[in-house]
PDB file of N, CA and C in Angstrom:
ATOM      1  N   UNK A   1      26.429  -7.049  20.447  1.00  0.00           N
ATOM      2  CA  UNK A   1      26.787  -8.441  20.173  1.00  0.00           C
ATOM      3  C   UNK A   1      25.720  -9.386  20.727  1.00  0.00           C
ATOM      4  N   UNK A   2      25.339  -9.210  22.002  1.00  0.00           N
ATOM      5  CA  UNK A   2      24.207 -10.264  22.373  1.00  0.00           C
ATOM      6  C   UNK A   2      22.929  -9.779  21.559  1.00  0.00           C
ATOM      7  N   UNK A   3      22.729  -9.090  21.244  1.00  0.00           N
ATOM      8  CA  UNK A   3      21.817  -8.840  19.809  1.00  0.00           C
ATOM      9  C   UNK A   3      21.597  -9.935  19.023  1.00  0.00           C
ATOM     10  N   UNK A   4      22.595  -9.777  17.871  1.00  0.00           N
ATOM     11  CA  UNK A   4      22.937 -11.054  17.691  1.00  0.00           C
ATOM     12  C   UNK A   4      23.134 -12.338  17.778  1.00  0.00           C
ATOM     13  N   UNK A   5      23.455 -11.990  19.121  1.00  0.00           N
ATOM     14  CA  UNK A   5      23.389 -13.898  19.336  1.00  0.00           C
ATOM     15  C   UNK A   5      21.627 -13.779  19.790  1.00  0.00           C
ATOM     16  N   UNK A   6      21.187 -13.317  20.524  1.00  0.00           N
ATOM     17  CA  UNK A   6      19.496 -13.912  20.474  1.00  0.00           C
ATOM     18  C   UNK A   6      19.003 -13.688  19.234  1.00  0.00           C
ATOM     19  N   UNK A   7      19.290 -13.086  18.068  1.00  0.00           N
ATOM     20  CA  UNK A   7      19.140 -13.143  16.574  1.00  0.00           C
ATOM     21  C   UNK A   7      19.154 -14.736  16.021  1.00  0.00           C
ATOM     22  N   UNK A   8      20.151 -15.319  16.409  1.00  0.00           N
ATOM     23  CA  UNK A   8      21.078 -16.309  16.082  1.00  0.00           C
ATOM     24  C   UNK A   8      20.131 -17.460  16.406  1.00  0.00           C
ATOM     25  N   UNK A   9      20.066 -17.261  18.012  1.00  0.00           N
ATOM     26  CA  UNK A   9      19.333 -18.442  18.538  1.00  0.00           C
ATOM     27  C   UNK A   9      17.841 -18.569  17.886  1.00  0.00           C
ATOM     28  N   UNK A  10      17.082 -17.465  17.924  1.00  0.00           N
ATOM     29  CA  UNK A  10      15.801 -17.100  17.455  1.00  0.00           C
ATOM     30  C   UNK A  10      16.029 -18.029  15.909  1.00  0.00           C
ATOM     31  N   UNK A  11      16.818 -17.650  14.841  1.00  0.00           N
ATOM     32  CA  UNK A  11      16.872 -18.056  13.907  1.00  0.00           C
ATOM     33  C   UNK A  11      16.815 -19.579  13.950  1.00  0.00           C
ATOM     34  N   UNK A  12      17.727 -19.967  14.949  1.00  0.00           N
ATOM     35  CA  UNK A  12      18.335 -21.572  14.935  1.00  0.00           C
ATOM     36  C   UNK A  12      16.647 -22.509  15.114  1.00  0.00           C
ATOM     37  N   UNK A  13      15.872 -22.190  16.456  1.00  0.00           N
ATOM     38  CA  UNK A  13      15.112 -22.468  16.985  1.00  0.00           C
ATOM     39  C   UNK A  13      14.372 -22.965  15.391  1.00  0.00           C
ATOM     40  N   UNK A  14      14.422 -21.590  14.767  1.00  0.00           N
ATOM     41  CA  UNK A  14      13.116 -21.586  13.358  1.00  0.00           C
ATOM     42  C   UNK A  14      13.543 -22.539  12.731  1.00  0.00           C
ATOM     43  N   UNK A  15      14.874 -22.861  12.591  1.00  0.00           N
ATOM     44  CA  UNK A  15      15.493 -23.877  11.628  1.00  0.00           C
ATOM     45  C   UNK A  15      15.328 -25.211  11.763  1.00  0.00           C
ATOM     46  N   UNK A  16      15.206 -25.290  13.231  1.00  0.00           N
ATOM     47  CA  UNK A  16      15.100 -26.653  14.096  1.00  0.00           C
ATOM     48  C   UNK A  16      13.309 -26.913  13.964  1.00  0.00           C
ATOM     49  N   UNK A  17      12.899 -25.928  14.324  1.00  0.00           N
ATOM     50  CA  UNK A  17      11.509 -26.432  14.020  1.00  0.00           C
ATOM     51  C   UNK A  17      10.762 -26.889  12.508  1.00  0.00           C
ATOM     52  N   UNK A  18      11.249 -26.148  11.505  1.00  0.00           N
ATOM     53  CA  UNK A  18      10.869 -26.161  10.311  1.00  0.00           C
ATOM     54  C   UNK A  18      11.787 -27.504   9.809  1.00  0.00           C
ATOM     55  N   UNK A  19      13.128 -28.275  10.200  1.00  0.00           N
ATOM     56  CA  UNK A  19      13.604 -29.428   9.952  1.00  0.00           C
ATOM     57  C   UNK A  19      12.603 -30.316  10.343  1.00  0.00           C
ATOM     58  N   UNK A  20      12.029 -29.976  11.885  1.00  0.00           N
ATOM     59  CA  UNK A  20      10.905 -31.069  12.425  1.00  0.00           C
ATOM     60  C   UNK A  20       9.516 -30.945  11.507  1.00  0.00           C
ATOM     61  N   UNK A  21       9.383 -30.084  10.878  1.00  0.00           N
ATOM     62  CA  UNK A  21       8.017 -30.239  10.029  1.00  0.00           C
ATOM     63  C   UNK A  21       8.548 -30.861   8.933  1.00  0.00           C
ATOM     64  N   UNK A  22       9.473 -30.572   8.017  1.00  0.00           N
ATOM     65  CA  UNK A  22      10.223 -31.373   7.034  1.00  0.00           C
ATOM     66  C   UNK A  22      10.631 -32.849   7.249  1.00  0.00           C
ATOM     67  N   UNK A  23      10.197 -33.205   8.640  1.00  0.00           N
ATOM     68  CA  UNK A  23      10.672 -34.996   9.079  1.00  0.00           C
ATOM     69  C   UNK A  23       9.411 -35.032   8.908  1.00  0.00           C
ATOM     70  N   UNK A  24       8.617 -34.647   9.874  1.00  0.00           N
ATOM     71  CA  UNK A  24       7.567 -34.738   9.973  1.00  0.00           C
ATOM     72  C   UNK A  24       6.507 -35.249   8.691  1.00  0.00           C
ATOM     73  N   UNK A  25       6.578 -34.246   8.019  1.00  0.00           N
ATOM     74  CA  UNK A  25       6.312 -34.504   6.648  1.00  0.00           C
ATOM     75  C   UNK A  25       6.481 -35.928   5.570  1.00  0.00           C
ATOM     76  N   UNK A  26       7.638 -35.857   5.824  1.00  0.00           N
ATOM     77  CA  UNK A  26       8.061 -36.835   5.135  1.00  0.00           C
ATOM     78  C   UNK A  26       7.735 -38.555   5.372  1.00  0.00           C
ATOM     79  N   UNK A  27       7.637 -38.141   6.971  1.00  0.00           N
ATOM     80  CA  UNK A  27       7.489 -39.848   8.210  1.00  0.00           C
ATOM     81  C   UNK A  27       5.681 -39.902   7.582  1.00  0.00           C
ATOM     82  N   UNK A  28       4.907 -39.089   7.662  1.00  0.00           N
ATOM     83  CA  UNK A  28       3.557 -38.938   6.823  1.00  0.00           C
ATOM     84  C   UNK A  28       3.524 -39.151   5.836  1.00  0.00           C
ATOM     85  N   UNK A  29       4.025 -38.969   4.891  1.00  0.00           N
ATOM     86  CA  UNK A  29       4.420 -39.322   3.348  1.00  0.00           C
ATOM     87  C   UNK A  29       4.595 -41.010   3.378  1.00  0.00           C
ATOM     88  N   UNK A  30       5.754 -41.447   4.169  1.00  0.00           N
ATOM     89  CA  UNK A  30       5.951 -42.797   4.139  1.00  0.00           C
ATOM     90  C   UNK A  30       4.741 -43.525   4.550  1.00  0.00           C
ATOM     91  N   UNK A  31       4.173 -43.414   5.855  1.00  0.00           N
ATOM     92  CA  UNK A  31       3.412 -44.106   6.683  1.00  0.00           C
ATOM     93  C   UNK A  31       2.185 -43.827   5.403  1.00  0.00           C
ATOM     94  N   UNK A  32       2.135 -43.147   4.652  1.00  0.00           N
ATOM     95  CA  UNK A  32       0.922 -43.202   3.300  1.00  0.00           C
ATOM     96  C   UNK A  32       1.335 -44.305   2.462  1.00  0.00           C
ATOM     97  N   UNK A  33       2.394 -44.479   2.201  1.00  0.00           N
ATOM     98  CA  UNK A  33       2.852 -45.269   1.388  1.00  0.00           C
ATOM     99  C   UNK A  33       2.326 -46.453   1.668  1.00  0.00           C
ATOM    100  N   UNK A  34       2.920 -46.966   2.810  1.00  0.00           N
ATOM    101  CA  UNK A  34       2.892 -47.843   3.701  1.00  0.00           C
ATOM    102  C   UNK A  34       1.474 -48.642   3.728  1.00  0.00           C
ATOM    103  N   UNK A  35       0.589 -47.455   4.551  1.00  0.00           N
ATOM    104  CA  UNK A  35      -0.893 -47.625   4.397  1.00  0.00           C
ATOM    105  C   UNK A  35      -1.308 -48.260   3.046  1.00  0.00           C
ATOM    106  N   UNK A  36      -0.950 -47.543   2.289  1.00  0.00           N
ATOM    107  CA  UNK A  36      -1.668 -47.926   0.573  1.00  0.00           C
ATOM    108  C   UNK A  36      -1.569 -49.467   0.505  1.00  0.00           C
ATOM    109  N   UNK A  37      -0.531 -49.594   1.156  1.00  0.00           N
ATOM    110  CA  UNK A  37      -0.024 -51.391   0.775  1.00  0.00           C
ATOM    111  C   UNK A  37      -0.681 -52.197   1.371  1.00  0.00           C
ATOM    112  N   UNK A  38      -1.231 -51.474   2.620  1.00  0.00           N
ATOM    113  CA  UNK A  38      -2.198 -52.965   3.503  1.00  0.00           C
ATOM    114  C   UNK A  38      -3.730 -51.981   3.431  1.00  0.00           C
ATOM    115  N   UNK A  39      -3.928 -51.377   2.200  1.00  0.00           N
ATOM    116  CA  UNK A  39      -5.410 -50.091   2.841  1.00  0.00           C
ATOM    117  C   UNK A  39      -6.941 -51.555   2.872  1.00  0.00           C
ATOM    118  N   UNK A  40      -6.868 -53.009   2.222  1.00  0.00           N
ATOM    119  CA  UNK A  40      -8.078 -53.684   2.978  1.00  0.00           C
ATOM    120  C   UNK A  40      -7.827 -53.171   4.570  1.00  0.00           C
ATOM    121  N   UNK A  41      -6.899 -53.684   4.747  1.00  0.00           N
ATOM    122  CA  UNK A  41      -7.201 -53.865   6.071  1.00  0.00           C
ATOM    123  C   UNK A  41      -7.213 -52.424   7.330  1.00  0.00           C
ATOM    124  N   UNK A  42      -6.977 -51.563   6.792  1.00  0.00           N
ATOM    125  CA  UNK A  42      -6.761 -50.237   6.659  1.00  0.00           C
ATOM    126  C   UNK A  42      -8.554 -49.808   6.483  1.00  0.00           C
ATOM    127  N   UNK A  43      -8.885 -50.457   5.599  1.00  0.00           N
ATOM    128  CA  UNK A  43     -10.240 -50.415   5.385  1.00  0.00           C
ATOM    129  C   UNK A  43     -11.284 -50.656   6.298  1.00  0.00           C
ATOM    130  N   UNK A  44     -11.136 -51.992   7.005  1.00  0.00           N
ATOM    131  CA  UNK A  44     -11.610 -53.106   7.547  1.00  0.00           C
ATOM    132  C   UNK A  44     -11.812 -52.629   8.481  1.00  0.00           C
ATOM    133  N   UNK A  45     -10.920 -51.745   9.222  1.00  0.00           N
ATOM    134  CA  UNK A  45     -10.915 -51.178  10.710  1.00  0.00           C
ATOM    135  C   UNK A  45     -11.304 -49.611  10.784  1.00  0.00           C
ATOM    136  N   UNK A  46     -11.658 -49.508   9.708  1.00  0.00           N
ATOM    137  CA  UNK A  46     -11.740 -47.773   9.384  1.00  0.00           C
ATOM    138  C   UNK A  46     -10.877 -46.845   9.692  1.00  0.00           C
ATOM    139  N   UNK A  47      -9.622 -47.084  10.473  1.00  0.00           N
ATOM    140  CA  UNK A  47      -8.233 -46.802  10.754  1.00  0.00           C
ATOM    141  C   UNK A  47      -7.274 -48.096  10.803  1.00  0.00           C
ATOM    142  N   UNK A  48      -5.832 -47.183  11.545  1.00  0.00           N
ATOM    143  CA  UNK A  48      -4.976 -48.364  11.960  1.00  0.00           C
ATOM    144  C   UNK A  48      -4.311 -47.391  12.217  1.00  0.00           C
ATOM    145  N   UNK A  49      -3.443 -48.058  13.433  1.00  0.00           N
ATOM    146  CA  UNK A  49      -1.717 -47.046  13.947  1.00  0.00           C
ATOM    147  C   UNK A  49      -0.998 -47.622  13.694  1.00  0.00           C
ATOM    148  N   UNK A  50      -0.187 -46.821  13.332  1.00  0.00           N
ATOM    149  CA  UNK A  50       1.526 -47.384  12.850  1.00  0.00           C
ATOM    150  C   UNK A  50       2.305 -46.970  13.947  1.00  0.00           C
ATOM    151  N   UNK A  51       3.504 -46.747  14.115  1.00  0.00           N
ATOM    152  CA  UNK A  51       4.521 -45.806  15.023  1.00  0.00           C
ATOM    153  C   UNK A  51       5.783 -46.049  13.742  1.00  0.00           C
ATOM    154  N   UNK A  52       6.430 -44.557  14.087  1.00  0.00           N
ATOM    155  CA  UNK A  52       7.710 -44.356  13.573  1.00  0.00           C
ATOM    156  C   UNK A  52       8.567 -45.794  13.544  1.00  0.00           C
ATOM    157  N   UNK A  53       8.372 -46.500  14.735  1.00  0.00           N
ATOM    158  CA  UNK A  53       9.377 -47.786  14.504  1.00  0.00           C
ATOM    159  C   UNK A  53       8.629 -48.758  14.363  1.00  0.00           C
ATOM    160  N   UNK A  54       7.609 -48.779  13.845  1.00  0.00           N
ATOM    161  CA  UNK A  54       6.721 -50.264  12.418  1.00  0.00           C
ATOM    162  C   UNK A  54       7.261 -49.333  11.264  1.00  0.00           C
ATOM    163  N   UNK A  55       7.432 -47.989  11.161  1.00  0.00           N
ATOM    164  CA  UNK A  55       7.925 -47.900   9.484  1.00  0.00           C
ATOM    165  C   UNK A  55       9.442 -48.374   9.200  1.00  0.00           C
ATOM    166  N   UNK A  56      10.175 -47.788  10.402  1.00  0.00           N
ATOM    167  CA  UNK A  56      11.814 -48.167  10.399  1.00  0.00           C
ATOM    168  C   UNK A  56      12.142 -49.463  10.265  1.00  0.00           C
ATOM    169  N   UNK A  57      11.238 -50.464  10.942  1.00  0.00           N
ATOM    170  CA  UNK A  57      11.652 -51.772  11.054  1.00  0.00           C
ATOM    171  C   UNK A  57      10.796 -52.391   9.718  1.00  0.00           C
ATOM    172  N   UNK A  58       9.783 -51.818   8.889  1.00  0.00           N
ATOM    173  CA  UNK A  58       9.774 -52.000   7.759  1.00  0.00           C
ATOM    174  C   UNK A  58      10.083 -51.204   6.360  1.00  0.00           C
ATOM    175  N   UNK A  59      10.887 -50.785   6.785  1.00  0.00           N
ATOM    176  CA  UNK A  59      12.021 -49.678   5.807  1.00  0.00           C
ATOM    177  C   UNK A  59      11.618 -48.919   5.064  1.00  0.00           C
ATOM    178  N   UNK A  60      10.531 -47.875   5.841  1.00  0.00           N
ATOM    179  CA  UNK A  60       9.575 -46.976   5.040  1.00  0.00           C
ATOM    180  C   UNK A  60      10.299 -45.882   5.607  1.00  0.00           C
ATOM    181  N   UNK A  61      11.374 -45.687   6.955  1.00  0.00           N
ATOM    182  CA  UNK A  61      12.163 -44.944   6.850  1.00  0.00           C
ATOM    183  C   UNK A  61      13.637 -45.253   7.211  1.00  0.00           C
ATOM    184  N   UNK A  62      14.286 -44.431   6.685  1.00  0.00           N
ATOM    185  CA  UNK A  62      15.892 -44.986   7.036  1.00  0.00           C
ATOM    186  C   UNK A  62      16.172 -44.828   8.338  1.00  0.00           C
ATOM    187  N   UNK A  63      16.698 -45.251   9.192  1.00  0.00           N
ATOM    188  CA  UNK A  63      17.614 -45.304  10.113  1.00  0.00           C
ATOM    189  C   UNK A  63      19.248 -46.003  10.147  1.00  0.00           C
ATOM    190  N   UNK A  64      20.234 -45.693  10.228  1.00  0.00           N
ATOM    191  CA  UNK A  64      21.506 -46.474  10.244  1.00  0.00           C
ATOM    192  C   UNK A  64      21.542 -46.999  11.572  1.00  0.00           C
ATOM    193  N   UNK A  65      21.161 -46.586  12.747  1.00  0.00           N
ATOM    194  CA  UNK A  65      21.196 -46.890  14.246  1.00  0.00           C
ATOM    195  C   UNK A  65      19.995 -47.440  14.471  1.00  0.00           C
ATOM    196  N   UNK A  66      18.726 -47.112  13.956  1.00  0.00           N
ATOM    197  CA  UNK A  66      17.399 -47.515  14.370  1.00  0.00           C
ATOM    198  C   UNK A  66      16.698 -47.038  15.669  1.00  0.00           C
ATOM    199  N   UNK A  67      17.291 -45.956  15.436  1.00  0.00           N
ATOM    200  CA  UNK A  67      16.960 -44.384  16.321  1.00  0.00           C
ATOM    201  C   UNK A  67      16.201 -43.335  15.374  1.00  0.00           C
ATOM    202  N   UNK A  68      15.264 -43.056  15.432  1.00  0.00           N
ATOM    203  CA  UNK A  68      15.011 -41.348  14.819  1.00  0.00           C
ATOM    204  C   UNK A  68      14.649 -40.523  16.076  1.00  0.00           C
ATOM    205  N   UNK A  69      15.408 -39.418  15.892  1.00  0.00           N
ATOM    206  CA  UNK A  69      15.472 -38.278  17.184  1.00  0.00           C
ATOM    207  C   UNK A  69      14.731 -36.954  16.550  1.00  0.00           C
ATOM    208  N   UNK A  70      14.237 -36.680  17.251  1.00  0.00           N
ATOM    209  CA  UNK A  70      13.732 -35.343  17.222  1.00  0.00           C
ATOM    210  C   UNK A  70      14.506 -34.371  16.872  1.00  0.00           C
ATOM    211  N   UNK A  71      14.574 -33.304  16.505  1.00  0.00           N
ATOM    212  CA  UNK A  71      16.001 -32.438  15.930  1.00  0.00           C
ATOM    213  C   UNK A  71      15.810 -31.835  16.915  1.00  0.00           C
ATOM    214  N   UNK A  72      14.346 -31.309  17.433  1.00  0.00           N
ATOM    215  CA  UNK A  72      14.148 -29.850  18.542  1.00  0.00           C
ATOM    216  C   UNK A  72      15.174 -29.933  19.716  1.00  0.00           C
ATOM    217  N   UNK A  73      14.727 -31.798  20.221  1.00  0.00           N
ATOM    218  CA  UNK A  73      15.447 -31.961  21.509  1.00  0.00           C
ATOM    219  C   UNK A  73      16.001 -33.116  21.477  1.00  0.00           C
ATOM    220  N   UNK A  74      16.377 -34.090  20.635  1.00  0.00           N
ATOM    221  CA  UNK A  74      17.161 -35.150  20.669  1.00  0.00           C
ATOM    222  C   UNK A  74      16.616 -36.178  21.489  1.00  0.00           C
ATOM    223  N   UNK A  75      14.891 -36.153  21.488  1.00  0.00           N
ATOM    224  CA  UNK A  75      14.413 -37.334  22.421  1.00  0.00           C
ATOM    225  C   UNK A  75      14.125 -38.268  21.255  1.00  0.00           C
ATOM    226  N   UNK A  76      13.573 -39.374  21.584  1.00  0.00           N
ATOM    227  CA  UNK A  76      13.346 -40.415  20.447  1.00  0.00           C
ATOM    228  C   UNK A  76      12.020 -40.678  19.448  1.00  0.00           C
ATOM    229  N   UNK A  77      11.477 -40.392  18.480  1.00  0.00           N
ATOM    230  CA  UNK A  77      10.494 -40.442  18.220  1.00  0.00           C
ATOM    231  C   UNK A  77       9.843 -41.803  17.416  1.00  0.00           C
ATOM    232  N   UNK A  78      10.487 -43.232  18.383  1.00  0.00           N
ATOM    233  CA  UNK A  78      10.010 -44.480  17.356  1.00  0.00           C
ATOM    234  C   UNK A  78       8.883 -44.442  18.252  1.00  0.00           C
ATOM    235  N   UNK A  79       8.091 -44.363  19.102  1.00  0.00           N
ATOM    236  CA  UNK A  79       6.816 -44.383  19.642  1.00  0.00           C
ATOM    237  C   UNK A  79       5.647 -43.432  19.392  1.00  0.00           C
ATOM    238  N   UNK A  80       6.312 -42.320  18.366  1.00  0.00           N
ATOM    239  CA  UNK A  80       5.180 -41.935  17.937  1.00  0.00           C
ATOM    240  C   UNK A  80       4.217 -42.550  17.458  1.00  0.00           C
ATOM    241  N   UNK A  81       2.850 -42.459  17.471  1.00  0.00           N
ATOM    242  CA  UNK A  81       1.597 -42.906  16.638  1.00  0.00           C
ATOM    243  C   UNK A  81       1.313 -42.115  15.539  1.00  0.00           C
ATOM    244  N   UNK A  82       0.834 -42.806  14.495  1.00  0.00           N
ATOM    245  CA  UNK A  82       0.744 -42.139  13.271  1.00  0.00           C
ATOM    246  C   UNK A  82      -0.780 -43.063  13.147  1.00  0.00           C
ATOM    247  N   UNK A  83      -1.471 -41.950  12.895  1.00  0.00           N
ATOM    248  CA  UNK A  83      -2.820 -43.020  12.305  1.00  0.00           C
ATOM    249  C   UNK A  83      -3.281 -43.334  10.899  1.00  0.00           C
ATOM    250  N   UNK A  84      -3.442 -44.170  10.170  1.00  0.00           N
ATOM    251  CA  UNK A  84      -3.625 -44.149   8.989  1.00  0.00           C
ATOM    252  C   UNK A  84      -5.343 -44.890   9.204  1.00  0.00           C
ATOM    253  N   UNK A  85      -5.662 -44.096   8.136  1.00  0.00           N
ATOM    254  CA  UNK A  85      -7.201 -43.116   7.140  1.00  0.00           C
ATOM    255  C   UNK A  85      -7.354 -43.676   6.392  1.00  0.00           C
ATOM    256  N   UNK A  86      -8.738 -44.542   6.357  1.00  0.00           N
ATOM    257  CA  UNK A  86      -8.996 -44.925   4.842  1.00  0.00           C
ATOM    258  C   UNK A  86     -10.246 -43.429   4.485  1.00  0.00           C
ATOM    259  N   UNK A  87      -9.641 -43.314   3.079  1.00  0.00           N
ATOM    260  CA  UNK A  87     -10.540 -42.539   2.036  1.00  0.00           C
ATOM    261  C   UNK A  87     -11.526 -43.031   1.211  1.00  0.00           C
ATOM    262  N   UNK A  88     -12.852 -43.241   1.607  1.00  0.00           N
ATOM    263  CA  UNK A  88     -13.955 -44.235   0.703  1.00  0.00           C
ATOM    264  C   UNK A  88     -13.744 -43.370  -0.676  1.00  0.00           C
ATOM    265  N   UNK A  89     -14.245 -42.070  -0.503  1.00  0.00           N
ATOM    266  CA  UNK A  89     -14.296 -41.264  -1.758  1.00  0.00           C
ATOM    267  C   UNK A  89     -13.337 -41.359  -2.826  1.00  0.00           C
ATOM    268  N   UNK A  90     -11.776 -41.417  -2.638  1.00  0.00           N
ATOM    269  CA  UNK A  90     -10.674 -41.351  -2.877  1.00  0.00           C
ATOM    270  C   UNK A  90     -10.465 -43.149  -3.152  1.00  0.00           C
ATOM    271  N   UNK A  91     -10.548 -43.562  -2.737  1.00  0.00           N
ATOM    272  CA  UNK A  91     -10.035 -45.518  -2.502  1.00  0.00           C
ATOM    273  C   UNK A  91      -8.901 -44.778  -1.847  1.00  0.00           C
ATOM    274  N   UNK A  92      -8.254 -44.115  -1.085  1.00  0.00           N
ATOM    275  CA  UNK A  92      -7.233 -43.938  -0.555  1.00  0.00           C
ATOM    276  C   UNK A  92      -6.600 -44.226   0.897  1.00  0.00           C
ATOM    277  N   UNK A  93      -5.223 -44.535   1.178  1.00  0.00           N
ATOM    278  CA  UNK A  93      -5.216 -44.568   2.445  1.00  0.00           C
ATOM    279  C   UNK A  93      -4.641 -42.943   2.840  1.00  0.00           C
ATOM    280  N   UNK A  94      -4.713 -42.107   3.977  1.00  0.00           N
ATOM    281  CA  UNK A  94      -3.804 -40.979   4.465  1.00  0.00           C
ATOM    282  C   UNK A  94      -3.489 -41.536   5.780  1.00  0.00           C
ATOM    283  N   UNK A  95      -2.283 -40.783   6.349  1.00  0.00           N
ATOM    284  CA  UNK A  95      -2.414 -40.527   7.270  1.00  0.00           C
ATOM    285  C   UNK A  95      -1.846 -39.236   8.008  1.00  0.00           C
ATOM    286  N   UNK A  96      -1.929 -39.056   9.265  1.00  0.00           N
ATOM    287  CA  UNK A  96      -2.063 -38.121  10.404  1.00  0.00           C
ATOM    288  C   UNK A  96      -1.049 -38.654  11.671  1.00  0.00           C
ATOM    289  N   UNK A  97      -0.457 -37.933  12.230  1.00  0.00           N
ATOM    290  CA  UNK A  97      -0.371 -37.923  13.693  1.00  0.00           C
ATOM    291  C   UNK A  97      -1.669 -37.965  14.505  1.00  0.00           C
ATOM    292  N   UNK A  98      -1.124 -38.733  15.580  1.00  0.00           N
ATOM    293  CA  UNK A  98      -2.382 -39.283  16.263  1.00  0.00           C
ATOM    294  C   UNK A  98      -2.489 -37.649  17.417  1.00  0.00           C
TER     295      UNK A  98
END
């Protein structure tokens, strides 16, 4: 039986981490969006940082509380830095975790 349960946990862990690449993902996806909309100035500076809470408080991601938590450990992730990339080649903006 405890087999299983460290089966269990092992599994959970994978689930929890691969949800955090699937946020992850997605908070990158937005903060591109985002970027695209201001990329002069994006341009201008040859970067720019955002954080999780400049996208929330400009509704590039949802929050109902205006909390986003980490799934791994339930700490808060509106202070992440996200850097957004201008692409000369591309005219594009990307971005990255800082």
């Amino acid at each position: 039986a405890n087999l299983d349960l460290i089966r269990d946990v092992i599994f959970f862990e994978n689930d929890k981490n691969e949800l955090y690449n699937d946020s992850l993902e997605l908070y990158l996806n937005q903060a591109t969006k985002y970027g695209n909309t201001i990329k002069n100035e994006v341009k201008e500076n040859n970067s720019y940082i955002v954080t999780i809470k400049d996208l929330v408080d400009k509704g590039y991601i949802g929050s109902s509380d205006g909390e986003v938590t980490d799934i791994r450990d339930g700490s808060s992730m509106l202070n992440m830095k996200i850097h957004l990339i201008y692409d000369e080649e591309k005219d594009t903006v990307y971005a990255q975790v800082v």
